[in-house]
PDB file of N, CA and C in Angstrom:
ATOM      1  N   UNK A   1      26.359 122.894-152.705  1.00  0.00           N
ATOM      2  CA  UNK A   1      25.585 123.909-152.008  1.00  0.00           C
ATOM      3  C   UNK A   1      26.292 125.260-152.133  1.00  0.00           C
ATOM      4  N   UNK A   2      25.864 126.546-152.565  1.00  0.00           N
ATOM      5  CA  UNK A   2      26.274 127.642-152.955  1.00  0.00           C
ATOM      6  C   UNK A   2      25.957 128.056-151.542  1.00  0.00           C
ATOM      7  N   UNK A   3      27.089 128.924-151.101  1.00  0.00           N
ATOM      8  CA  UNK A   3      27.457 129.755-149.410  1.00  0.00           C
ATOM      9  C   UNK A   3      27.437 131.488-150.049  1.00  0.00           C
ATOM     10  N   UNK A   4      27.296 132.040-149.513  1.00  0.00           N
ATOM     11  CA  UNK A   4      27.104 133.433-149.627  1.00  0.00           C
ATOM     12  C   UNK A   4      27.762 133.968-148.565  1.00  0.00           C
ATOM     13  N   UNK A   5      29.203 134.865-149.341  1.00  0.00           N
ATOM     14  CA  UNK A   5      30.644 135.221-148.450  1.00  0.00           C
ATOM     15  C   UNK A   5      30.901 136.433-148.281  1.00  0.00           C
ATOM     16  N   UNK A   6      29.759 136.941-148.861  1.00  0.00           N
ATOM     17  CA  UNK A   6      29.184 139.049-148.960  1.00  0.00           C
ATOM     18  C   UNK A   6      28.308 139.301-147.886  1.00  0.00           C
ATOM     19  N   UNK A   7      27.877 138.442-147.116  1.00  0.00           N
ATOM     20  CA  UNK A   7      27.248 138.908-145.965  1.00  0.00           C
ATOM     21  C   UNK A   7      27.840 139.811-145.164  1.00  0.00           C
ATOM     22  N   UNK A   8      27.508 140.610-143.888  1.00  0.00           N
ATOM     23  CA  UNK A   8      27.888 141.580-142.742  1.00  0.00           C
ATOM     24  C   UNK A   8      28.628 140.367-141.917  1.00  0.00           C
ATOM     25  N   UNK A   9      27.474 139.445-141.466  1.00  0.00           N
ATOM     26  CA  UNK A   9      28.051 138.363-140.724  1.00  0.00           C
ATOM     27  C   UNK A   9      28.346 137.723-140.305  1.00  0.00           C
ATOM     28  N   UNK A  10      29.417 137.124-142.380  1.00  0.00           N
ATOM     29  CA  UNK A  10      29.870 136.588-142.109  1.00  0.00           C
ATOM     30  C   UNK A  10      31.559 136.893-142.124  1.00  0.00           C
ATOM     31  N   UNK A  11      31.769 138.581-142.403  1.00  0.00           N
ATOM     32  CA  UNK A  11      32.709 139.413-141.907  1.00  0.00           C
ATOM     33  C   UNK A  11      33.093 139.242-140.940  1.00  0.00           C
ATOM     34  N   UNK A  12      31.995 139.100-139.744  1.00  0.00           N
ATOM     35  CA  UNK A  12      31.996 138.904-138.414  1.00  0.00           C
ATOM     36  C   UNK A  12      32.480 137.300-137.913  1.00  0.00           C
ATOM     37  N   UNK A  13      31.650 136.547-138.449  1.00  0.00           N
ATOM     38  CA  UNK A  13      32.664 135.315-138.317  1.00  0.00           C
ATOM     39  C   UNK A  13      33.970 135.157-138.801  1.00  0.00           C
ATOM     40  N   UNK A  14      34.881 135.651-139.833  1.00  0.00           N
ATOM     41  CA  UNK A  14      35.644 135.628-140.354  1.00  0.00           C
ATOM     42  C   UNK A  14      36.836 136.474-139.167  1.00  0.00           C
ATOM     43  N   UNK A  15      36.279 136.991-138.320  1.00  0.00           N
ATOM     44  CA  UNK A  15      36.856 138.166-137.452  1.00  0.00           C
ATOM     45  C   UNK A  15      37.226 137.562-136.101  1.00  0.00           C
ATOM     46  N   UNK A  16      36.540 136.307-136.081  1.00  0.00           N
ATOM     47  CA  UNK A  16      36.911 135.592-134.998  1.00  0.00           C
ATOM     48  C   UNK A  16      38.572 135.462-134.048  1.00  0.00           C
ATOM     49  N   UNK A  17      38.454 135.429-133.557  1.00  0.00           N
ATOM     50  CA  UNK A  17      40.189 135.599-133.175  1.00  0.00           C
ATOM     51  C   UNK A  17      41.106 136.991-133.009  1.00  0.00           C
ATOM     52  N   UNK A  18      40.506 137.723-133.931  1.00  0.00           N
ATOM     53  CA  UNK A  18      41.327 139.249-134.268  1.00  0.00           C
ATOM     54  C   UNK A  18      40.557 139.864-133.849  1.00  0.00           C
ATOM     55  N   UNK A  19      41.573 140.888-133.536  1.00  0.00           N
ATOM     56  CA  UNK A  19      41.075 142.449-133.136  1.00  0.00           C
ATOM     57  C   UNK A  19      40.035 143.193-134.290  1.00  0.00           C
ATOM     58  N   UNK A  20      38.918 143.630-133.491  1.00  0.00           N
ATOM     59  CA  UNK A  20      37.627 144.871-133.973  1.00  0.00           C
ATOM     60  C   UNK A  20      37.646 145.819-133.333  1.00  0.00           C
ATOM     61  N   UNK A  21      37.186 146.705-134.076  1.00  0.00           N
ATOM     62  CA  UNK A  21      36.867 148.434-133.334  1.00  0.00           C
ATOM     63  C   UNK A  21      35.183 148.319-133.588  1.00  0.00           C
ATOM     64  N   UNK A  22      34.753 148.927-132.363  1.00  0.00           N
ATOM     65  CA  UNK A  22      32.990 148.570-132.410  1.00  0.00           C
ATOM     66  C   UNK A  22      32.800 150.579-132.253  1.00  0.00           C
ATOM     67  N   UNK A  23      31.921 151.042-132.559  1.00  0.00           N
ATOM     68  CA  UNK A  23      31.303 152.360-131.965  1.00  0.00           C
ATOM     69  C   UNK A  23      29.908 152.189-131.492  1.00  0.00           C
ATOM     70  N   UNK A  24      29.636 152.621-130.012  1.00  0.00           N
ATOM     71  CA  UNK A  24      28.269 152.498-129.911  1.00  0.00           C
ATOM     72  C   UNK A  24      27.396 153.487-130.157  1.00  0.00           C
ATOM     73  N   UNK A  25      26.466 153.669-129.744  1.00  0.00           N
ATOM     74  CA  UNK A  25      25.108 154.706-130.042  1.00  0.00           C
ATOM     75  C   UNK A  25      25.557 156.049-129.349  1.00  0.00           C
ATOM     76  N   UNK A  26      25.973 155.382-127.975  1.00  0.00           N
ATOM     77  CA  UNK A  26      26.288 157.050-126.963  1.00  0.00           C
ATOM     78  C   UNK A  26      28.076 157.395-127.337  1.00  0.00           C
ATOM     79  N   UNK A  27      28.932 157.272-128.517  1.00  0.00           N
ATOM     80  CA  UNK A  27      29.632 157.436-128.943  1.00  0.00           C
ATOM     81  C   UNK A  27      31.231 156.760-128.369  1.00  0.00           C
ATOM     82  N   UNK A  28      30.821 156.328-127.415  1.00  0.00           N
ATOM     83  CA  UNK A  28      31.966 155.312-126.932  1.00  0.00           C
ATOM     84  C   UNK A  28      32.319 154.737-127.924  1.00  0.00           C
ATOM     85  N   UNK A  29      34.074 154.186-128.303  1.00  0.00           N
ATOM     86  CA  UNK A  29      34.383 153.324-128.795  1.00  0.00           C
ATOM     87  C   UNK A  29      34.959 151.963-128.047  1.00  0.00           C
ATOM     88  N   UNK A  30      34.767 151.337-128.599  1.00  0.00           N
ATOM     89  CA  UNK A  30      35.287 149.759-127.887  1.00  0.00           C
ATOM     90  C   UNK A  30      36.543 148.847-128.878  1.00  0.00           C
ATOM     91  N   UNK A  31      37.728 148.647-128.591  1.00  0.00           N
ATOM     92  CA  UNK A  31      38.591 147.855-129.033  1.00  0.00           C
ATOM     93  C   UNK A  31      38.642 146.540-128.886  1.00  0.00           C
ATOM     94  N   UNK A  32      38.825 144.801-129.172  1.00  0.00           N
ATOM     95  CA  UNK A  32      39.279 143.868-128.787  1.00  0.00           C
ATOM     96  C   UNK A  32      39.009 142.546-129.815  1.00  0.00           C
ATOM     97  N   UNK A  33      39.469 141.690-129.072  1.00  0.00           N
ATOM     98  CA  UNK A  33      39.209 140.671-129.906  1.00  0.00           C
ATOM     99  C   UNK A  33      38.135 139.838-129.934  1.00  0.00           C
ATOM    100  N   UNK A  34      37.531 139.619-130.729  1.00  0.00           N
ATOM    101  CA  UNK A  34      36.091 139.271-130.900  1.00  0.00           C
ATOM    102  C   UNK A  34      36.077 137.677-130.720  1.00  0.00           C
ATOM    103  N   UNK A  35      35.161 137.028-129.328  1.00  0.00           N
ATOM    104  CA  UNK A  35      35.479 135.597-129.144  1.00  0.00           C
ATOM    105  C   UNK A  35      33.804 135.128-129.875  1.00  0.00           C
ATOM    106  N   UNK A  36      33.209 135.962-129.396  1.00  0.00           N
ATOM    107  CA  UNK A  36      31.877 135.192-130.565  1.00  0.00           C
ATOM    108  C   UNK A  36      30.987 136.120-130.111  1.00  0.00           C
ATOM    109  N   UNK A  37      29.798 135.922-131.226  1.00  0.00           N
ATOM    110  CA  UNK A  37      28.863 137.062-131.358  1.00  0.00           C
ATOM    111  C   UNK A  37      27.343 135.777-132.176  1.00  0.00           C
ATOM    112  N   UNK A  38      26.194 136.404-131.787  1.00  0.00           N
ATOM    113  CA  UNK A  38      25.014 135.603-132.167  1.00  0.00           C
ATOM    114  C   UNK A  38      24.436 136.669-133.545  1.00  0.00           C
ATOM    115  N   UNK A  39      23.213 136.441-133.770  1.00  0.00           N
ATOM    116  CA  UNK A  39      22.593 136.764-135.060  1.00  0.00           C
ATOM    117  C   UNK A  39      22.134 138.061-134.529  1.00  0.00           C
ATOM    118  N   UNK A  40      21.928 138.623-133.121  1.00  0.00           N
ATOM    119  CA  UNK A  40      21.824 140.193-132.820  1.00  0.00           C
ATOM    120  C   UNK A  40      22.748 140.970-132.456  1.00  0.00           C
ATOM    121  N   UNK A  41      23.822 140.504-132.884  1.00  0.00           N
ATOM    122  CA  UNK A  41      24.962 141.222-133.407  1.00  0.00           C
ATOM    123  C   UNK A  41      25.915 141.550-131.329  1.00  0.00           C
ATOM    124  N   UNK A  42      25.028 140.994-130.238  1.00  0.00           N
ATOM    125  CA  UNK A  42      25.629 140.879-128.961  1.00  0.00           C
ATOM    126  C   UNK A  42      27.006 140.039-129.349  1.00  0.00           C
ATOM    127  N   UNK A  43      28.113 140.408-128.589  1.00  0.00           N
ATOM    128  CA  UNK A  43      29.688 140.030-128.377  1.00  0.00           C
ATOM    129  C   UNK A  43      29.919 140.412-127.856  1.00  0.00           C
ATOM    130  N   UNK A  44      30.874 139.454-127.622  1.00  0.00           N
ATOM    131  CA  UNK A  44      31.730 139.110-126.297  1.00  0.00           C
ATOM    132  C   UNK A  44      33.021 139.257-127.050  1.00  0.00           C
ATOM    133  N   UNK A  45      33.804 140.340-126.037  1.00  0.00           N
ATOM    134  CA  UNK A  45      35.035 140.519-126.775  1.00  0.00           C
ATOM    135  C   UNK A  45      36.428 140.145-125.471  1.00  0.00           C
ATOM    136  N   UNK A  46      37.370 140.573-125.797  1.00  0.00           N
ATOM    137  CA  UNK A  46      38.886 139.887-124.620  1.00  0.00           C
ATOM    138  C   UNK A  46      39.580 140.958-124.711  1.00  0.00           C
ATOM    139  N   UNK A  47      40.249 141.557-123.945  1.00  0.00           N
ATOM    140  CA  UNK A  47      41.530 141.865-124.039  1.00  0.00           C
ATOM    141  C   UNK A  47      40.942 143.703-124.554  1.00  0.00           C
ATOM    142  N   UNK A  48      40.338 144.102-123.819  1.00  0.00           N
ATOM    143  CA  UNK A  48      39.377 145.299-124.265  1.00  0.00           C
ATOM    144  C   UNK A  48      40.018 146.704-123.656  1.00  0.00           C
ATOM    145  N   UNK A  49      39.490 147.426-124.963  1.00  0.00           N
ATOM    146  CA  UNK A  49      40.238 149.021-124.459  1.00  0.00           C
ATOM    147  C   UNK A  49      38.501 149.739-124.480  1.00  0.00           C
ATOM    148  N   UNK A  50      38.413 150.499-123.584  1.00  0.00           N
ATOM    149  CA  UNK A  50      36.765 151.345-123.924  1.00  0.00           C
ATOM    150  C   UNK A  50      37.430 152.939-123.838  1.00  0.00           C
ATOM    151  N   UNK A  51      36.752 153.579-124.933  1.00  0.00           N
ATOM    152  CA  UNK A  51      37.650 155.163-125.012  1.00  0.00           C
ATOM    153  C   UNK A  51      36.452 155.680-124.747  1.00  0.00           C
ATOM    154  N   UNK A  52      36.450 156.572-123.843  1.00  0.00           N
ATOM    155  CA  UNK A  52      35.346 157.716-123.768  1.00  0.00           C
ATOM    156  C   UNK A  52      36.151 159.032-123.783  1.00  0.00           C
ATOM    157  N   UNK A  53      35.940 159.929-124.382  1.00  0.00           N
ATOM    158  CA  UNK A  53      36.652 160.796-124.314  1.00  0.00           C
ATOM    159  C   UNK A  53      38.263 161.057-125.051  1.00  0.00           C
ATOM    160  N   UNK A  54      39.114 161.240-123.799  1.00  0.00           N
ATOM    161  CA  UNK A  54      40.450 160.418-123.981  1.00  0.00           C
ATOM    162  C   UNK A  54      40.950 159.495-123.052  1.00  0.00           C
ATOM    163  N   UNK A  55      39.790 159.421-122.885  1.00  0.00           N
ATOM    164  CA  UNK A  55      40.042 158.277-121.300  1.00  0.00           C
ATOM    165  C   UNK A  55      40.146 157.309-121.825  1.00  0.00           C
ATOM    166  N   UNK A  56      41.045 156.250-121.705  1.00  0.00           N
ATOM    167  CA  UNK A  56      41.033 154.552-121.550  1.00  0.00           C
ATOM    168  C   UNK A  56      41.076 154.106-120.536  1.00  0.00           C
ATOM    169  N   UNK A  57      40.138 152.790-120.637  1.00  0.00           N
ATOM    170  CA  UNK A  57      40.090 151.507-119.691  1.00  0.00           C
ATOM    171  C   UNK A  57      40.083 150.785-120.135  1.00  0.00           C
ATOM    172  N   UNK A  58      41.020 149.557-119.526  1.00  0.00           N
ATOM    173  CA  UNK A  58      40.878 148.148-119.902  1.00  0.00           C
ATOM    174  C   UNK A  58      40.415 147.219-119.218  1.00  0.00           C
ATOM    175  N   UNK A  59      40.258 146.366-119.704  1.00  0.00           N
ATOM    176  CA  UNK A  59      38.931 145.133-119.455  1.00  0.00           C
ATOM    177  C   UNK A  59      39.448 143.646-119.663  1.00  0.00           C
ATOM    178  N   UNK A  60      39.372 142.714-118.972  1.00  0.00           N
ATOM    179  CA  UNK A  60      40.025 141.547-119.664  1.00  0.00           C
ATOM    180  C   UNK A  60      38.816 140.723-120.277  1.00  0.00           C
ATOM    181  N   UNK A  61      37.603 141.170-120.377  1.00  0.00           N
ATOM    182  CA  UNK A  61      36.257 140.323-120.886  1.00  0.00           C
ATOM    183  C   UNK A  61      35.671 141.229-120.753  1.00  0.00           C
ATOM    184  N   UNK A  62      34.340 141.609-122.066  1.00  0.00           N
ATOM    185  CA  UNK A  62      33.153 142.512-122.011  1.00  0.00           C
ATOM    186  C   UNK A  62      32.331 141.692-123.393  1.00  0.00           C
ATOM    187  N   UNK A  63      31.182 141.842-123.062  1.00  0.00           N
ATOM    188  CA  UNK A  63      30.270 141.269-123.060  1.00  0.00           C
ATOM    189  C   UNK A  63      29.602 142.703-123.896  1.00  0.00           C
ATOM    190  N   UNK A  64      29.044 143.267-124.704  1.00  0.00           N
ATOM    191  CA  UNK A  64      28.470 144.052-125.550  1.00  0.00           C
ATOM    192  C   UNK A  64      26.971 143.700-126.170  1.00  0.00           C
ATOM    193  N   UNK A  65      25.890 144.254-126.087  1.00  0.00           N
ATOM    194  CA  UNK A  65      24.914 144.228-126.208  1.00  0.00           C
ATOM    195  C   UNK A  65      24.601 144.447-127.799  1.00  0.00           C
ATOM    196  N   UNK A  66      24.217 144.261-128.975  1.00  0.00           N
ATOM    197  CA  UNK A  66      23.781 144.440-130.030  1.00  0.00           C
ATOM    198  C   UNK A  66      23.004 145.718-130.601  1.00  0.00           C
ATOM    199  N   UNK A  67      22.126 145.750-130.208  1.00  0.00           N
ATOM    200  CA  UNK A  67      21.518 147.050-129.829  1.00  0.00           C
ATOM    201  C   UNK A  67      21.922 148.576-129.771  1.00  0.00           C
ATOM    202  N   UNK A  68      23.249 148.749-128.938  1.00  0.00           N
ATOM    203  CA  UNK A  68      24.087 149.759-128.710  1.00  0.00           C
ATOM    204  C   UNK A  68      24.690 149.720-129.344  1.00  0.00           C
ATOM    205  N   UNK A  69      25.419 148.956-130.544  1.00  0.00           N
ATOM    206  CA  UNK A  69      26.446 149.005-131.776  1.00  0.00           C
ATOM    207  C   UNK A  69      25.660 150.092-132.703  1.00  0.00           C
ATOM    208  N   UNK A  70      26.635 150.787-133.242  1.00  0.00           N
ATOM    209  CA  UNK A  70      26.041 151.918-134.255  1.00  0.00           C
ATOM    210  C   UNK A  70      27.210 151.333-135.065  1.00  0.00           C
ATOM    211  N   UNK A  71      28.439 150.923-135.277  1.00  0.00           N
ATOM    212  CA  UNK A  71      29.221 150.098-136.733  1.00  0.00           C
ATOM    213  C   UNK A  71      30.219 149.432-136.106  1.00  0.00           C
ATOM    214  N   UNK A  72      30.269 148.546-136.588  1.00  0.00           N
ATOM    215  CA  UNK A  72      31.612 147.408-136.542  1.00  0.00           C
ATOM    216  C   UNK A  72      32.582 147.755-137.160  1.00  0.00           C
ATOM    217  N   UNK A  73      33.988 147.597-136.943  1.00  0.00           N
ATOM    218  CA  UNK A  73      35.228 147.735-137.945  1.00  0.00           C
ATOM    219  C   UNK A  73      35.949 146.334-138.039  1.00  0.00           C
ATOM    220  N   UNK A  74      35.379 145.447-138.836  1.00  0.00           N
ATOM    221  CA  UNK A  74      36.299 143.484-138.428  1.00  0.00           C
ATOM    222  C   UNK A  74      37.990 144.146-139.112  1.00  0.00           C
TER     223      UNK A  74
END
């Protein structure tokens, strides 16, 4: 059976465990480690930094909507 390893995501599966940088729509960025994500691109990440500005906050679980992603960095 031939698998196809050029997909977006399966970047994203491959990312499992490690740290991503996400950017959303309203320009927030989001840091952490990616524990799993479905086919609309929603994840759930750990261990989270959110930058607005130069502001940081951290998060020990966030939950990210699909929708609001404007690019992934695995």
């Amino acid at each position: 059976m031939f698998m196809e390893e050029n997909r977006p995501i399966d970047a994203l599966n491959n990312s499992k465990g490690k740290r991503i940088l996400l950017k959303l729509k309203n320009g927030t960025e989001i840091s952490g480690t990616l524990k799993a994500q479905d086919l609309h691109l929603n994840m759930w990440l750990a261990d989270v930094e959110l930058k607005r500005s130069e502001e940081i906050t951290k998060y020990k679980d966030m939950l990210i909507r699909g929708d609001t992603i404007l690019y992934v960095v695995p």
